[in-house]
N, C-alpha and C. Protein backbone atom coordinates (compact mmCIF):
# COMPACT_ATOMS: atom_id res chain seq x y z
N UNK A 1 0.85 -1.16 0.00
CA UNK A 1 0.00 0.00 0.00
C UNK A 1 0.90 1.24 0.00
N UNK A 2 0.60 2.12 -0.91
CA UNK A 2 1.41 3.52 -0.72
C UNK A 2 0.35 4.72 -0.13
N UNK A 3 1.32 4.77 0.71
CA UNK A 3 1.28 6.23 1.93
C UNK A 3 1.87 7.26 1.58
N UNK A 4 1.31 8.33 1.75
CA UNK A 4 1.85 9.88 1.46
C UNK A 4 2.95 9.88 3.28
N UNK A 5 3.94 10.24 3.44
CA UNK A 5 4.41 11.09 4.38
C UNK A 5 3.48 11.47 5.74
N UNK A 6 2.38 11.84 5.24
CA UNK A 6 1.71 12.43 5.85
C UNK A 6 1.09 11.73 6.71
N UNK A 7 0.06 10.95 5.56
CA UNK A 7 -0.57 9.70 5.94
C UNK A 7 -0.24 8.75 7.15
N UNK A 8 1.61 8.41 6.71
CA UNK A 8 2.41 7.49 7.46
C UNK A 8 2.36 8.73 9.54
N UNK A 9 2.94 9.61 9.27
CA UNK A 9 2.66 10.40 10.45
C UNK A 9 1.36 10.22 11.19
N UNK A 10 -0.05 10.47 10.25
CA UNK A 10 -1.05 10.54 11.10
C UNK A 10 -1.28 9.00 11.34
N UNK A 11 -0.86 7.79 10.67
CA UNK A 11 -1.30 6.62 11.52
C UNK A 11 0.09 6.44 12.52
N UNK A 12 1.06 6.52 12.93
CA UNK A 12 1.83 6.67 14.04
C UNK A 12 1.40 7.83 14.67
N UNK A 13 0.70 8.54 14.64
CA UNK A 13 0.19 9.68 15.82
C UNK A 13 -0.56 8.94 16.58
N UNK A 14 -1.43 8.00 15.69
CA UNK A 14 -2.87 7.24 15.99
C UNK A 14 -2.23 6.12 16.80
N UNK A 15 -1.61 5.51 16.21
CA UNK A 15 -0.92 4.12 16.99
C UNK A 15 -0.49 4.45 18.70
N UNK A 16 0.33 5.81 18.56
CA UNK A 16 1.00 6.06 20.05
C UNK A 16 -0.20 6.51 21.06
N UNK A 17 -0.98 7.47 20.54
CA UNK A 17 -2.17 7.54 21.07
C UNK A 17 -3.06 6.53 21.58
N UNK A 18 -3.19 5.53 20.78
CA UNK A 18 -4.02 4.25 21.31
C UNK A 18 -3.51 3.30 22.09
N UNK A 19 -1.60 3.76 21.86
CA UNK A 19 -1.00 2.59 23.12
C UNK A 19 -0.98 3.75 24.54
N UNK A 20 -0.74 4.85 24.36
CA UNK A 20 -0.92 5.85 25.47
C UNK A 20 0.47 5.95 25.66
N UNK A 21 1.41 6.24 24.93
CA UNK A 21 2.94 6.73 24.64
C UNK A 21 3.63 6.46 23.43
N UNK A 22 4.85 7.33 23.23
CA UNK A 22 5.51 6.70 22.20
C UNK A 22 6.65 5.95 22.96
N UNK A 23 6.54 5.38 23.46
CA UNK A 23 7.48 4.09 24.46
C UNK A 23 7.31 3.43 23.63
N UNK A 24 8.62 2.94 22.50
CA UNK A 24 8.59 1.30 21.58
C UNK A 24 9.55 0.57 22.48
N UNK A 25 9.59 -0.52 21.81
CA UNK A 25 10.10 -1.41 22.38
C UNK A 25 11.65 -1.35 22.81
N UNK A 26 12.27 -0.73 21.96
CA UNK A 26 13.96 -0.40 21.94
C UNK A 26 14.25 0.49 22.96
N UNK A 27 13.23 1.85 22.77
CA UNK A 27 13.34 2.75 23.92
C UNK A 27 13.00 1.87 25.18
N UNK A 28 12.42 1.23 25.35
CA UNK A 28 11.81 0.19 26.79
C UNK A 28 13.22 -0.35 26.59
N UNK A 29 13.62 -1.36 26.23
CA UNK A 29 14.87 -2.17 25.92
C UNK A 29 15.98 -1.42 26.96
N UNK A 30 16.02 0.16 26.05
CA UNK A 30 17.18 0.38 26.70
C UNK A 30 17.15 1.09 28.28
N UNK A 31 16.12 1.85 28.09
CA UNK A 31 16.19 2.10 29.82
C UNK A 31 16.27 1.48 30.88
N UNK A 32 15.40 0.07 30.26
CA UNK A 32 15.46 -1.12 31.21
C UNK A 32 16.86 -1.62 32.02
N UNK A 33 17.56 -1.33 30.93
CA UNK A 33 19.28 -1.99 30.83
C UNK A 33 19.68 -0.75 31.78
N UNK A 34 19.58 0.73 30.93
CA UNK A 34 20.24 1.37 31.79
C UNK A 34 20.00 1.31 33.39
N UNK A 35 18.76 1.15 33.83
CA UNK A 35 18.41 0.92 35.10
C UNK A 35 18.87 -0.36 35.61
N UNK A 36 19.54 -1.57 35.52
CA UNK A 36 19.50 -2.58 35.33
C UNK A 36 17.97 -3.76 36.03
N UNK A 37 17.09 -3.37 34.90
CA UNK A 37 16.49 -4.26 35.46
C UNK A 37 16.25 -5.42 34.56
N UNK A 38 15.51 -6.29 35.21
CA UNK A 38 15.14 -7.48 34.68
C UNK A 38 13.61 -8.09 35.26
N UNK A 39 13.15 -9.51 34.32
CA UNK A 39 12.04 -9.97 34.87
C UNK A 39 11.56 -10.13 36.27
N UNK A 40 12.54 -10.50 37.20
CA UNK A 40 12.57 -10.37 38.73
C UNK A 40 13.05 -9.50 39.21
N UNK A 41 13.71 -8.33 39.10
CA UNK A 41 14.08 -7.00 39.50
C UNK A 41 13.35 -5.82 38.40
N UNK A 42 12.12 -6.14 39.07
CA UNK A 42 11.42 -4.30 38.49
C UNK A 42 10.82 -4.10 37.06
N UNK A 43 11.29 -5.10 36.17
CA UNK A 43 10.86 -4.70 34.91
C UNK A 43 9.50 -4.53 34.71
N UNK A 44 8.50 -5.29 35.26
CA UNK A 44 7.15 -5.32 35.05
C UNK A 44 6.90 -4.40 35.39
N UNK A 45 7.16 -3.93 36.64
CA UNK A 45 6.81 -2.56 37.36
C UNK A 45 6.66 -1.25 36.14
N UNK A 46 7.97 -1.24 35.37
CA UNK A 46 8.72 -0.45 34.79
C UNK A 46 7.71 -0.24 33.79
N UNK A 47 7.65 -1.55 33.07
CA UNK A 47 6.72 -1.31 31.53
C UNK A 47 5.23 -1.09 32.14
N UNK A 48 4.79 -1.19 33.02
CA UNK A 48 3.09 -1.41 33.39
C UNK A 48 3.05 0.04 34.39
N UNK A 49 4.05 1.15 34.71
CA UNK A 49 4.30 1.70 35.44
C UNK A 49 3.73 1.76 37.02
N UNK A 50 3.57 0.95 37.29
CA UNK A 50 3.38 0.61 38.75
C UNK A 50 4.27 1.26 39.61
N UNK A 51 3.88 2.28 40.26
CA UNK A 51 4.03 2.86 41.79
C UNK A 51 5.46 1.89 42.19
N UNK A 52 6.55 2.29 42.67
CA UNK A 52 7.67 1.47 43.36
C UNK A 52 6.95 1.35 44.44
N UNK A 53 6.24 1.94 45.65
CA UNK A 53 5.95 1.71 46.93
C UNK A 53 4.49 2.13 47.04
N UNK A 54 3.89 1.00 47.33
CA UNK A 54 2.36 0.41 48.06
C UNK A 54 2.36 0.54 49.63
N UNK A 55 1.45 1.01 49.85
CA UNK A 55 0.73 1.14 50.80
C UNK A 55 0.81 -0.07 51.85
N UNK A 56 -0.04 -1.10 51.25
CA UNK A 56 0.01 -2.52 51.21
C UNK A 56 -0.15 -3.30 50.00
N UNK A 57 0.02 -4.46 49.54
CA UNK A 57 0.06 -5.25 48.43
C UNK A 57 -1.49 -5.88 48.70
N UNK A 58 -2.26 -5.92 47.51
CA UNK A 58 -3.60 -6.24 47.39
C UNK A 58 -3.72 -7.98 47.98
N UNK A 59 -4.97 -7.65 49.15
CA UNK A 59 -4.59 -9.11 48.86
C UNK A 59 -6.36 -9.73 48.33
N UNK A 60 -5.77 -11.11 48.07
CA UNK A 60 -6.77 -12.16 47.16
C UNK A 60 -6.77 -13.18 47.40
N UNK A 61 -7.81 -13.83 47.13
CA UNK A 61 -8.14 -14.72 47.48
C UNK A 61 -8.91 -15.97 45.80
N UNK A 62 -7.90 -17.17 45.31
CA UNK A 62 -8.42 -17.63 44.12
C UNK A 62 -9.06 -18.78 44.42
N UNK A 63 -9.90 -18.93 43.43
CA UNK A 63 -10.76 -20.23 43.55
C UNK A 63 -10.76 -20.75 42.35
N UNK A 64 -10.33 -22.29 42.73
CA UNK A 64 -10.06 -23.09 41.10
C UNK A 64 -8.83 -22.87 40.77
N UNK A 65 -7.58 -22.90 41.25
CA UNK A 65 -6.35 -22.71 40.77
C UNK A 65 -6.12 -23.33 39.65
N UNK A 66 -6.06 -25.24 40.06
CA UNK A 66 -5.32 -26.33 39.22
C UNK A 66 -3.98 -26.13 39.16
N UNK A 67 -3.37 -27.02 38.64
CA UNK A 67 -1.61 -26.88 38.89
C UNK A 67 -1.13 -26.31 38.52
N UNK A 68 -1.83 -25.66 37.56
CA UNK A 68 -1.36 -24.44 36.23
C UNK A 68 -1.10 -23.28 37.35
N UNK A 69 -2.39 -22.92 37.81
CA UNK A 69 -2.90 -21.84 38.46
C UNK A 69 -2.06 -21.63 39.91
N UNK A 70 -1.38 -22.83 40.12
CA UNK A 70 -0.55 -22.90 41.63
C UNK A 70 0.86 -22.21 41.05
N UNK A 71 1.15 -23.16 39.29
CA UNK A 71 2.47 -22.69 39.40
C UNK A 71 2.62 -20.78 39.12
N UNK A 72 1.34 -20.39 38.42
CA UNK A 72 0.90 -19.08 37.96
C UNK A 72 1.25 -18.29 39.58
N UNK A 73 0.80 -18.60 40.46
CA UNK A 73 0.35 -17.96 41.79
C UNK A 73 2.34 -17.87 42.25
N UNK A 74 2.81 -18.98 41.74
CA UNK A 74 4.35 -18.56 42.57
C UNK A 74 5.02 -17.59 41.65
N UNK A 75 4.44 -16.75 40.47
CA UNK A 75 5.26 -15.80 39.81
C UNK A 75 4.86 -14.40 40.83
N UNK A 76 3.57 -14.50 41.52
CA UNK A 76 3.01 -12.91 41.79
C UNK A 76 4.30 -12.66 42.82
N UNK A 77 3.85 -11.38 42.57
CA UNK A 77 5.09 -10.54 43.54
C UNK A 77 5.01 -9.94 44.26
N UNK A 78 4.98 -10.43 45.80
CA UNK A 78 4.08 -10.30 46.88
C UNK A 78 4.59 -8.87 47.25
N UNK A 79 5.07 -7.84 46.31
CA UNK A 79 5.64 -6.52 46.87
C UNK A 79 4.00 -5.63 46.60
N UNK A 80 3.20 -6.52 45.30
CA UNK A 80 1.44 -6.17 44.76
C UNK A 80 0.41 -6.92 45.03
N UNK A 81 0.72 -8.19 45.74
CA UNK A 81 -0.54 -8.96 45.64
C UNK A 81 0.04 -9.90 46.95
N UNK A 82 -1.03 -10.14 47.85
CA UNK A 82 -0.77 -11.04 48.59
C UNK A 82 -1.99 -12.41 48.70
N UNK A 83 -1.58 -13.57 48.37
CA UNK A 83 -2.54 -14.31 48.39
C UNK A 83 -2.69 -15.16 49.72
N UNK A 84 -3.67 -14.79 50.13
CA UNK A 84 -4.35 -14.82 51.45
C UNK A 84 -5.22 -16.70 51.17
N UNK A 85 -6.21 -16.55 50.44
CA UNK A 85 -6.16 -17.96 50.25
C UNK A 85 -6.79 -18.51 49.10
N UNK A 86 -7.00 -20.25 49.21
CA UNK A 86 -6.83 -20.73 47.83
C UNK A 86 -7.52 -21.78 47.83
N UNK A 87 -9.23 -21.83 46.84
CA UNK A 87 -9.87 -23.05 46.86
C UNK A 87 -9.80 -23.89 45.90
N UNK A 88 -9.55 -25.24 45.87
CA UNK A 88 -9.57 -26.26 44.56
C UNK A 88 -10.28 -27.36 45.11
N UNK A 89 -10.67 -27.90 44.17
CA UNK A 89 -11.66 -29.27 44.46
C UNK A 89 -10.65 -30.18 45.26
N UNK A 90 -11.07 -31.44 45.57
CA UNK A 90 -10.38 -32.21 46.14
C UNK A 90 -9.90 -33.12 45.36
N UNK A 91 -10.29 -32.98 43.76
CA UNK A 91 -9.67 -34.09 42.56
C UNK A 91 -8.51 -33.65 42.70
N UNK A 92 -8.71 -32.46 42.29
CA UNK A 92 -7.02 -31.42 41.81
C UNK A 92 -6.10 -31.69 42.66
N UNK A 93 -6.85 -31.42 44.11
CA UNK A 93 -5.59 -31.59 45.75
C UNK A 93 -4.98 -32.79 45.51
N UNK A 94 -5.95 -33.93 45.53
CA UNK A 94 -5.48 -35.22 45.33
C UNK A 94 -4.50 -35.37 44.09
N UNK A 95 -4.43 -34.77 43.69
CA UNK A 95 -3.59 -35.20 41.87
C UNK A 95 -2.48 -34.64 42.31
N UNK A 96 -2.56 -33.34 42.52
CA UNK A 96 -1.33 -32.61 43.21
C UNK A 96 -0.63 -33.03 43.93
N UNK A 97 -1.08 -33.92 44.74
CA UNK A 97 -0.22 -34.52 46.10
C UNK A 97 0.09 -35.67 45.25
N UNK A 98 -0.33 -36.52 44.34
CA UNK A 98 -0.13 -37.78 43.90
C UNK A 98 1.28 -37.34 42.78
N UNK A 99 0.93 -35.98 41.97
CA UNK A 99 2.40 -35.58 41.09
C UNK A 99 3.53 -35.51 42.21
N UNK A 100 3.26 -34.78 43.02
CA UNK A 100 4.33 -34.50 44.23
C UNK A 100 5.14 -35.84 44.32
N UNK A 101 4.36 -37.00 45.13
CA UNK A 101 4.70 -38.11 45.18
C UNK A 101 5.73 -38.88 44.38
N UNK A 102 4.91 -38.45 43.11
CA UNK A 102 5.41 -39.59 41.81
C UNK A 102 6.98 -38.80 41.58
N UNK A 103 7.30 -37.06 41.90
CA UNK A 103 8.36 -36.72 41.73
C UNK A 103 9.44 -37.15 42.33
N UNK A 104 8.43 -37.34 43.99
CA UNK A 104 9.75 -37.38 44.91
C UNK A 104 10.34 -38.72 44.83
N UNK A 105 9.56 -39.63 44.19
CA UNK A 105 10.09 -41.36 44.23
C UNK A 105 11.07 -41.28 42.96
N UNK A 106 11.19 -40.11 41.90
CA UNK A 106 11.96 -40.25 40.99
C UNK A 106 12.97 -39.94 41.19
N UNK A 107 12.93 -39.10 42.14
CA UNK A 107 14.38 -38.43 42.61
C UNK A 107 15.31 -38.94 43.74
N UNK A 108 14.47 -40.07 44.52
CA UNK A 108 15.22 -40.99 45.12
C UNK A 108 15.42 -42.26 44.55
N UNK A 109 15.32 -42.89 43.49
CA UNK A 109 15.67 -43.88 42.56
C UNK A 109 16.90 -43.51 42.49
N UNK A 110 17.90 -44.55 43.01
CA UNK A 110 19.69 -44.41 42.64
C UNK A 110 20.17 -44.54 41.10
N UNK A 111 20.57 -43.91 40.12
CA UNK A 111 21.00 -43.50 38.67
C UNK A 111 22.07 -44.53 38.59
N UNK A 112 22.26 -45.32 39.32
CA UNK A 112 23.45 -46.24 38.78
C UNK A 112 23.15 -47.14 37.34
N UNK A 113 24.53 -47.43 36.92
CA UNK A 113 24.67 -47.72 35.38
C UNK A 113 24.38 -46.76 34.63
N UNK A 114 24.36 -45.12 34.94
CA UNK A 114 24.84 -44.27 33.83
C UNK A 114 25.99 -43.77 33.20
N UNK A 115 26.60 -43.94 34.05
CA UNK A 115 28.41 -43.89 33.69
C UNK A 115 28.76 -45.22 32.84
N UNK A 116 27.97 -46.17 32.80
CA UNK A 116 28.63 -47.22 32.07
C UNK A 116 27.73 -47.10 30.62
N UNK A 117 26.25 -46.86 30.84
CA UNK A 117 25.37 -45.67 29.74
C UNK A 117 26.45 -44.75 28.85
N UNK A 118 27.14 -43.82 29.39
CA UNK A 118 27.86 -42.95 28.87
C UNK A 118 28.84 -43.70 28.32
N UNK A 119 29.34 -44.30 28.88
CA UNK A 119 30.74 -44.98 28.11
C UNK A 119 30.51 -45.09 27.37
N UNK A 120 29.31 -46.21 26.99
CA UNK A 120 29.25 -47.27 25.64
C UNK A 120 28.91 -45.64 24.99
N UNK A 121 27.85 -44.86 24.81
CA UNK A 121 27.45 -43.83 24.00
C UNK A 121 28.97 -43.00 23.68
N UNK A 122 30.01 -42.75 24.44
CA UNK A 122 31.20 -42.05 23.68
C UNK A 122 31.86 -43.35 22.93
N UNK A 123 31.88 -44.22 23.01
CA UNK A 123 33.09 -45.58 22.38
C UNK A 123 32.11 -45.68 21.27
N UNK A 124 30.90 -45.45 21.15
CA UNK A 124 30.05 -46.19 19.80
C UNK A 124 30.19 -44.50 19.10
N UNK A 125 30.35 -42.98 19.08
CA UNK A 125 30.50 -41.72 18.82
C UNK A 125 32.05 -41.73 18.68
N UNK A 126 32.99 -42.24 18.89
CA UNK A 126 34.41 -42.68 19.12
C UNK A 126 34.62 -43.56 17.36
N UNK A 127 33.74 -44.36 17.69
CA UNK A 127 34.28 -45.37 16.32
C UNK A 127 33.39 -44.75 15.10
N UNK A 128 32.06 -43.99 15.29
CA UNK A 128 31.90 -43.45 14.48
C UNK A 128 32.44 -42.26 13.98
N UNK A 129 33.05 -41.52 14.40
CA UNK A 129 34.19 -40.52 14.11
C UNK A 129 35.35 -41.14 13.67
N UNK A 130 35.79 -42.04 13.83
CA UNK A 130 36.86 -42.54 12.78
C UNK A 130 36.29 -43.19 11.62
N UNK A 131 35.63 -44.09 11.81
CA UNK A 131 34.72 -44.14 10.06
C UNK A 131 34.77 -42.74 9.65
N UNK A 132 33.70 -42.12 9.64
CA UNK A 132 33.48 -40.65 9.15
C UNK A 132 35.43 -40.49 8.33
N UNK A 133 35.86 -40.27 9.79
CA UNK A 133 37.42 -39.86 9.87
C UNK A 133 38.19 -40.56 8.32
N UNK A 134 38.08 -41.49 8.34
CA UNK A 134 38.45 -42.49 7.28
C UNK A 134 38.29 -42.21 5.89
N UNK A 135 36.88 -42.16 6.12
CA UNK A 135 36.16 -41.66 4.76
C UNK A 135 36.79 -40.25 3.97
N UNK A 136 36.49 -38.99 5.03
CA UNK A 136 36.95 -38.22 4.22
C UNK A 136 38.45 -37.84 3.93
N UNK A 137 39.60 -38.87 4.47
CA UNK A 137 40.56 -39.05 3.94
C UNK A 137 40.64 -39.36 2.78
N UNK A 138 40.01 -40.65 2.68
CA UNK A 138 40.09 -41.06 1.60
C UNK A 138 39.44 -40.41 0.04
N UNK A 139 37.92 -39.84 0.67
CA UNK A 139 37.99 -38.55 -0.47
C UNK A 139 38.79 -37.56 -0.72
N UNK A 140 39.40 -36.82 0.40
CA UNK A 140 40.67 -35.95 -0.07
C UNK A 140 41.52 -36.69 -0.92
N UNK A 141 42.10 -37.50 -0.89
CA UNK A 141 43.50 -38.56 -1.37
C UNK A 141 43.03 -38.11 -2.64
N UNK A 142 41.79 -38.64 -2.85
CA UNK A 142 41.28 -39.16 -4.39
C UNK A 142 41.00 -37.64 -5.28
N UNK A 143 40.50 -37.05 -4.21
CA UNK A 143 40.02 -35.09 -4.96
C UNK A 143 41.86 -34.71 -4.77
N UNK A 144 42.37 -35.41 -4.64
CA UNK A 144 43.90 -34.72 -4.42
C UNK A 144 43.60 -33.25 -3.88
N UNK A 145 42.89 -33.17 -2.53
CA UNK A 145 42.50 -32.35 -1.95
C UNK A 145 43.11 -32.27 -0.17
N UNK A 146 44.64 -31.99 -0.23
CA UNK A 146 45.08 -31.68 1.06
C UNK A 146 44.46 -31.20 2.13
N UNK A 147 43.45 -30.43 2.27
CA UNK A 147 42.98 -29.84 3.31
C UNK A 147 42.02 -30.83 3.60
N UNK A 148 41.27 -31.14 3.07
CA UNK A 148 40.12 -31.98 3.21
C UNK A 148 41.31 -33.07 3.74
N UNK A 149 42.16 -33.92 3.33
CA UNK A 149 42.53 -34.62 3.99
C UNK A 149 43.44 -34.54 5.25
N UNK A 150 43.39 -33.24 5.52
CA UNK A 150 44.38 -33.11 6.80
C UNK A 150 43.30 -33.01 8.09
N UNK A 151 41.97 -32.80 7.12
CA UNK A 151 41.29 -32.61 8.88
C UNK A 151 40.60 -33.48 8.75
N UNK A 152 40.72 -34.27 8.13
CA UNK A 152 40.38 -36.06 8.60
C UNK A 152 41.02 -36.75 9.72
């Protein structure tokens, strides 16, 4: 589509207006940096301009989390939101406690025979690198191609 100059101006007048600044992304980018912040130090604050200091942090109360919604609940940032409490059926509780379970029995299962796992996987990556290795010697030789055969 061709735009007059003009045109192009009044729909970026329109655009910044409807986001409620001309804050793009690069300008965000870099102040962010200059300030050093990040996802857990301030940035949200920064782009959503949230107040540095509350009064108190809102608090709430969710119903229906699910596991999604539990792991969702450990991002808030109790400097804005305090969650006071939390209803889920008793399927979900039960499942929850049963994943819990099923983790913690994985993580006490002793890993032995992975070092001997690894071995065989470098000695069978070992002999296939000298095949390989072999090969493109032998195509260098034949392309009377020195380089190719030196890093064989």
């Amino acid at each position: 589509m061709y735009l007059h100059t003009a045109d192009k101006a009044l729909g970026a007048d329109n655009f910044h207006s409807a986001i409620g600044s001309k804050l793009i992304r690069r300008d965000l980018v870099q102040q962010a940096l200059r300030q050093g912040l990040s996802p857990k130090k301030g940035l949200c604050a920064f782009v959503f301009k949230y107040e540095k200091s509350l009064e108190k942090p809102l608090a709430v109360g969710v119903i229906g989390t699910g596991s999604q919604g539990l792991r969702l609940l450990n991002a808030v940032n109790p400097a804005y939101i305090s969650v006071k409490a939390i209803a889920d059926t008793i399927t979900d509780v039960n499942a929850t406690i049963t994943a819990i379970g099923v983790a913690d029995k994985k993580q006490q299962t002793p890993t032995g025979g992975v070092a001997e796992d690894k071995a065989a996987v470098r000695s069978e990556f070992e002999d296939q690198i000298v095949l390989v290795a072999d090969q493109l010697a032998s195509l260098g030789a034949k392309l009377n191609d020195a380089t190719l055969e030196t890093q064989a």
